[in-house]
C-alpha atoms as a PDB file:
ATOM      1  CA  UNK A   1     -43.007  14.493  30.242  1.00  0.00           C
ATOM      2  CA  UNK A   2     -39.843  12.053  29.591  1.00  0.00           C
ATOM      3  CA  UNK A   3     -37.502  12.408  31.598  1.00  0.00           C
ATOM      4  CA  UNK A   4     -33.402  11.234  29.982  1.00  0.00           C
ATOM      5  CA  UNK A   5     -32.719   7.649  32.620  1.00  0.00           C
ATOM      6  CA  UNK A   6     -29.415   6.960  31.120  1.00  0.00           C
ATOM      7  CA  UNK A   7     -26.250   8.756  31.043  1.00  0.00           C
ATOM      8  CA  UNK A   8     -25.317   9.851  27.307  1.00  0.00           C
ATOM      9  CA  UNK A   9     -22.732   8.344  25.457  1.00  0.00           C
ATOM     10  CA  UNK A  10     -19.407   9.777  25.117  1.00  0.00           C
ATOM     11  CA  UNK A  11     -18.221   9.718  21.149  1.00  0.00           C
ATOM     12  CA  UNK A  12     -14.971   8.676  21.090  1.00  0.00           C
ATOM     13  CA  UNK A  13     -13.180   9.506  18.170  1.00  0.00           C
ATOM     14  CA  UNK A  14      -9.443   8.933  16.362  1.00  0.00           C
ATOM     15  CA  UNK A  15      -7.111  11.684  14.908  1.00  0.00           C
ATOM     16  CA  UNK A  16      -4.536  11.448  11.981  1.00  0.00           C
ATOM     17  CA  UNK A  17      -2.298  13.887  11.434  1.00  0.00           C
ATOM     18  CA  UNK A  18       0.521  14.679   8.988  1.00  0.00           C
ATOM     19  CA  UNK A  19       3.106  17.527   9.991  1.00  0.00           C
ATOM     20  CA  UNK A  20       6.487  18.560  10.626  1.00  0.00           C
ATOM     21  CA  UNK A  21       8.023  15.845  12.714  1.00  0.00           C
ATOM     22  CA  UNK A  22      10.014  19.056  14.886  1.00  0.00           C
ATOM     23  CA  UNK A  23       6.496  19.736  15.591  1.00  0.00           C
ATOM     24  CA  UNK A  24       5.207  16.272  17.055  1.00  0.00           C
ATOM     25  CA  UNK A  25       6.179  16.907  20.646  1.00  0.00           C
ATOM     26  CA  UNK A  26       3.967  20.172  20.842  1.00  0.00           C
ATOM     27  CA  UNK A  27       1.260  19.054  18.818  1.00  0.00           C
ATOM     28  CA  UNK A  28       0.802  15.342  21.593  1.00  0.00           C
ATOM     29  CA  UNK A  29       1.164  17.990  23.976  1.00  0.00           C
ATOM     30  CA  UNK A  30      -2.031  20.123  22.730  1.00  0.00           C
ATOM     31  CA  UNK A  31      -4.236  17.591  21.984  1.00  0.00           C
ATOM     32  CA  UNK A  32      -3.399  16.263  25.848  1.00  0.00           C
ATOM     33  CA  UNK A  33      -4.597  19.284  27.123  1.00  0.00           C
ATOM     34  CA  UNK A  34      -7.972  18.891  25.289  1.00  0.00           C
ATOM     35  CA  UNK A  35      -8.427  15.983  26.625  1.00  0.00           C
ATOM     36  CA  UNK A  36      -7.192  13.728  23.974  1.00  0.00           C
ATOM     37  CA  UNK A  37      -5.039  10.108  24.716  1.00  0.00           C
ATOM     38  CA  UNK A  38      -2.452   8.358  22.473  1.00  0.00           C
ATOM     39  CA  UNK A  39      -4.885   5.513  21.238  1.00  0.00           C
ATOM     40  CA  UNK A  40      -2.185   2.943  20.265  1.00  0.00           C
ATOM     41  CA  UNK A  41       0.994   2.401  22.050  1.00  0.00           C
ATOM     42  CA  UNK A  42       4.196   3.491  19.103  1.00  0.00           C
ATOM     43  CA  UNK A  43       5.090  -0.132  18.020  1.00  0.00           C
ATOM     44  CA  UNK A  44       1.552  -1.094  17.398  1.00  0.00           C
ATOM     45  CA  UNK A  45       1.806   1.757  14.165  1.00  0.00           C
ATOM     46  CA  UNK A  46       5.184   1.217  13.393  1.00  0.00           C
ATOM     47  CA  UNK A  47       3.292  -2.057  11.280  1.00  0.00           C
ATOM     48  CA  UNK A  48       4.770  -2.566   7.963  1.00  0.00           C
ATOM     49  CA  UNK A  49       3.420  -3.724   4.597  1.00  0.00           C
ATOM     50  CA  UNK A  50       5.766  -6.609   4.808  1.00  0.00           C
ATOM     51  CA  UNK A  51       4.416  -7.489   8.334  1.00  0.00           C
ATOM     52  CA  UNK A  52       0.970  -7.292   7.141  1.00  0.00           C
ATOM     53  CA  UNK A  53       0.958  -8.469   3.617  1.00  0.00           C
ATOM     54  CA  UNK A  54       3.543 -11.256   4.133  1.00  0.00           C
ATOM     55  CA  UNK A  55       2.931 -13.576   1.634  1.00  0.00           C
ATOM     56  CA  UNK A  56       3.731 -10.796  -0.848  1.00  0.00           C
ATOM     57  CA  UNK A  57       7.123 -10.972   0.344  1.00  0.00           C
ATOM     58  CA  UNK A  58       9.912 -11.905  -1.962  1.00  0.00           C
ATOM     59  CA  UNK A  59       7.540 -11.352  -5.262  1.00  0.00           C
ATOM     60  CA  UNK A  60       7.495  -7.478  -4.667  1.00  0.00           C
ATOM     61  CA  UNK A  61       8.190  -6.957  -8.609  1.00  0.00           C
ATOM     62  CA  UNK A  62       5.598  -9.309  -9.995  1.00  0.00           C
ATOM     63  CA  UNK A  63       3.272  -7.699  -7.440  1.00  0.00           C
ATOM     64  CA  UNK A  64       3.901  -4.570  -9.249  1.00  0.00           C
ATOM     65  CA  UNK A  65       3.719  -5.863 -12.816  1.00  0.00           C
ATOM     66  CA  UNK A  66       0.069  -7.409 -11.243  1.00  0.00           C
ATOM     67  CA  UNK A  67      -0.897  -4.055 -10.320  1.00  0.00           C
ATOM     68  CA  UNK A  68       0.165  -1.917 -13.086  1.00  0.00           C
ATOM     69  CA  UNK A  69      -1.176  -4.094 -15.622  1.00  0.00           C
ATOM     70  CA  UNK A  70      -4.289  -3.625 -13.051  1.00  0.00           C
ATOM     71  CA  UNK A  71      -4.279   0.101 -13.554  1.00  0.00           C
ATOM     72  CA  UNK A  72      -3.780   0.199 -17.066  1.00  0.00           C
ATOM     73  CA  UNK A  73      -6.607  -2.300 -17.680  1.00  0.00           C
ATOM     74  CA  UNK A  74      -5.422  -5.050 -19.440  1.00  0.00           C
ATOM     75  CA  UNK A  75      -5.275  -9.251 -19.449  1.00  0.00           C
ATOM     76  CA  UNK A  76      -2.210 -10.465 -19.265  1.00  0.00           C
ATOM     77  CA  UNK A  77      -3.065 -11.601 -22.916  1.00  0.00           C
ATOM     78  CA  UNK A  78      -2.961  -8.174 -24.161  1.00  0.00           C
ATOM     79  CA  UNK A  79      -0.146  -6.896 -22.179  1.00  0.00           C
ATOM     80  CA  UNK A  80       1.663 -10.304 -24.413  1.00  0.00           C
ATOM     81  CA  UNK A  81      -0.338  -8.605 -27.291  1.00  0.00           C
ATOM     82  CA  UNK A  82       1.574  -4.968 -26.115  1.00  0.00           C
ATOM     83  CA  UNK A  83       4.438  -5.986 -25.212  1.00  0.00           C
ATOM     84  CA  UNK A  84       5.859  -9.297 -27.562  1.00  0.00           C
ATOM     85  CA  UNK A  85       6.061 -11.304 -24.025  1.00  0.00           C
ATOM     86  CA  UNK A  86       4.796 -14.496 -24.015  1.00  0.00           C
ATOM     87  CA  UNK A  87       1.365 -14.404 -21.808  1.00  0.00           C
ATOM     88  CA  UNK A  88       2.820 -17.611 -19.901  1.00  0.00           C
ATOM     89  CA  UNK A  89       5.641 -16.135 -18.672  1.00  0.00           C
ATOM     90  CA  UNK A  90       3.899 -13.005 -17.443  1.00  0.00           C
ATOM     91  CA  UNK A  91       2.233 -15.585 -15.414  1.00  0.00           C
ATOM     92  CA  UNK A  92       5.247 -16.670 -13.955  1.00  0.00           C
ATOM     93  CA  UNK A  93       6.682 -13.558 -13.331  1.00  0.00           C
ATOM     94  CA  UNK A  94       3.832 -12.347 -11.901  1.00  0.00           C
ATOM     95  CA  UNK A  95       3.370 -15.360  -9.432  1.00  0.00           C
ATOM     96  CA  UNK A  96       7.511 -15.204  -8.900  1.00  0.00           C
ATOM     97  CA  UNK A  97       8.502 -18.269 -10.626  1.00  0.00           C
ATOM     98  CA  UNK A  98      10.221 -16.565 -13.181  1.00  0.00           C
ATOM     99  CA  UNK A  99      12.471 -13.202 -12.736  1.00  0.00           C
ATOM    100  CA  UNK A 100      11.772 -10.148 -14.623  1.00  0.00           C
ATOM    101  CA  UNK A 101      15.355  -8.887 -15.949  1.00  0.00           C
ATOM    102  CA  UNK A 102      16.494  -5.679 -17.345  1.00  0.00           C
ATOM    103  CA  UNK A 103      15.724  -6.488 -20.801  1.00  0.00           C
ATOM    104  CA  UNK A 104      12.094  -7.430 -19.819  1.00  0.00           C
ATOM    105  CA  UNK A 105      11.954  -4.614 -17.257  1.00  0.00           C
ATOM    106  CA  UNK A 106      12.157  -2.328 -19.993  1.00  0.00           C
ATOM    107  CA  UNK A 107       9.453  -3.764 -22.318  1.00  0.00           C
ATOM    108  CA  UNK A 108       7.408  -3.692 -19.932  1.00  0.00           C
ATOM    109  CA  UNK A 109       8.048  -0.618 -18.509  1.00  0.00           C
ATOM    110  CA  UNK A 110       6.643   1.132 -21.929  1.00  0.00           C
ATOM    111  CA  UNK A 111       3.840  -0.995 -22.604  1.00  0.00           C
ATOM    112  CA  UNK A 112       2.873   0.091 -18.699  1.00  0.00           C
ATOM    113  CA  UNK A 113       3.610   2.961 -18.647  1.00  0.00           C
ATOM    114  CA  UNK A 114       5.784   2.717 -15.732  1.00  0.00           C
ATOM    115  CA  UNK A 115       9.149   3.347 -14.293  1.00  0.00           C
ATOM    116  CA  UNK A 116      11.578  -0.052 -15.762  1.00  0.00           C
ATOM    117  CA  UNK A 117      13.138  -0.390 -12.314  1.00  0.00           C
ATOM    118  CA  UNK A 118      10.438  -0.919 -10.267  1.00  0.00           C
ATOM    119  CA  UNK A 119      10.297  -4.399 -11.937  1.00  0.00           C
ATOM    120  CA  UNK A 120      13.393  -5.441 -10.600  1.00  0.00           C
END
């Protein structure tokens, strides 16, 4: 008959939770009593996008002209088909060598589908 020679494993496992932030003090203090530790110490999640993506920094609108012409499928060519922009210079605004502006914000804003100020 086998007989078990090893000590089991212990499953660790990692909790996220979303709550009341009045409630974050009693809801540490729960999962302490069942045994459970803080995993990472408070400035190790206190990482920001700008930390971690940082070459996105300083292009954050032609990162989101990228991305919703993403979503919404297209080529550059036929968002300059959509929208009457010249494809080269949604190139360049999307690689931040050539600002957006209010008047393009717009424009672009339709043919995305999107909200005109989060180009600028």
């Amino acid at each position: 008959m086998p007989v078990l020679t090893k000590k089991p494993r212990t499953e660790k496992i990692e909790l996220h939770f979303t709550g009341p932030a009045k409630k974050r003090a009693d809801a540490i203090s729960a999962l302490n009593k069942l045994g459970f530790k803080p995993s990472r110490q408070e400035a190790d999640r206190a990482e920001t996008w700008r930390n971690t993506f940082p070459e996105l920094q300083g292009n954050e609108a032609g990162v989101f002209l990228a991305g919703a012409r993403h979503r919404e499928g297209l080529t550059q060519r036929a968002l300059a088909d959509r929208s009457g922009i010249p494809q080269r210079h949604i190139s360049e605004m999307e690689n931040g060598k050539r600002t957006i502006g209010k008047k393009n914000a717009l424009i672009l804003a339709k043919a995305l589908n999107a909200d005109y100020r989060a180009f600028l």
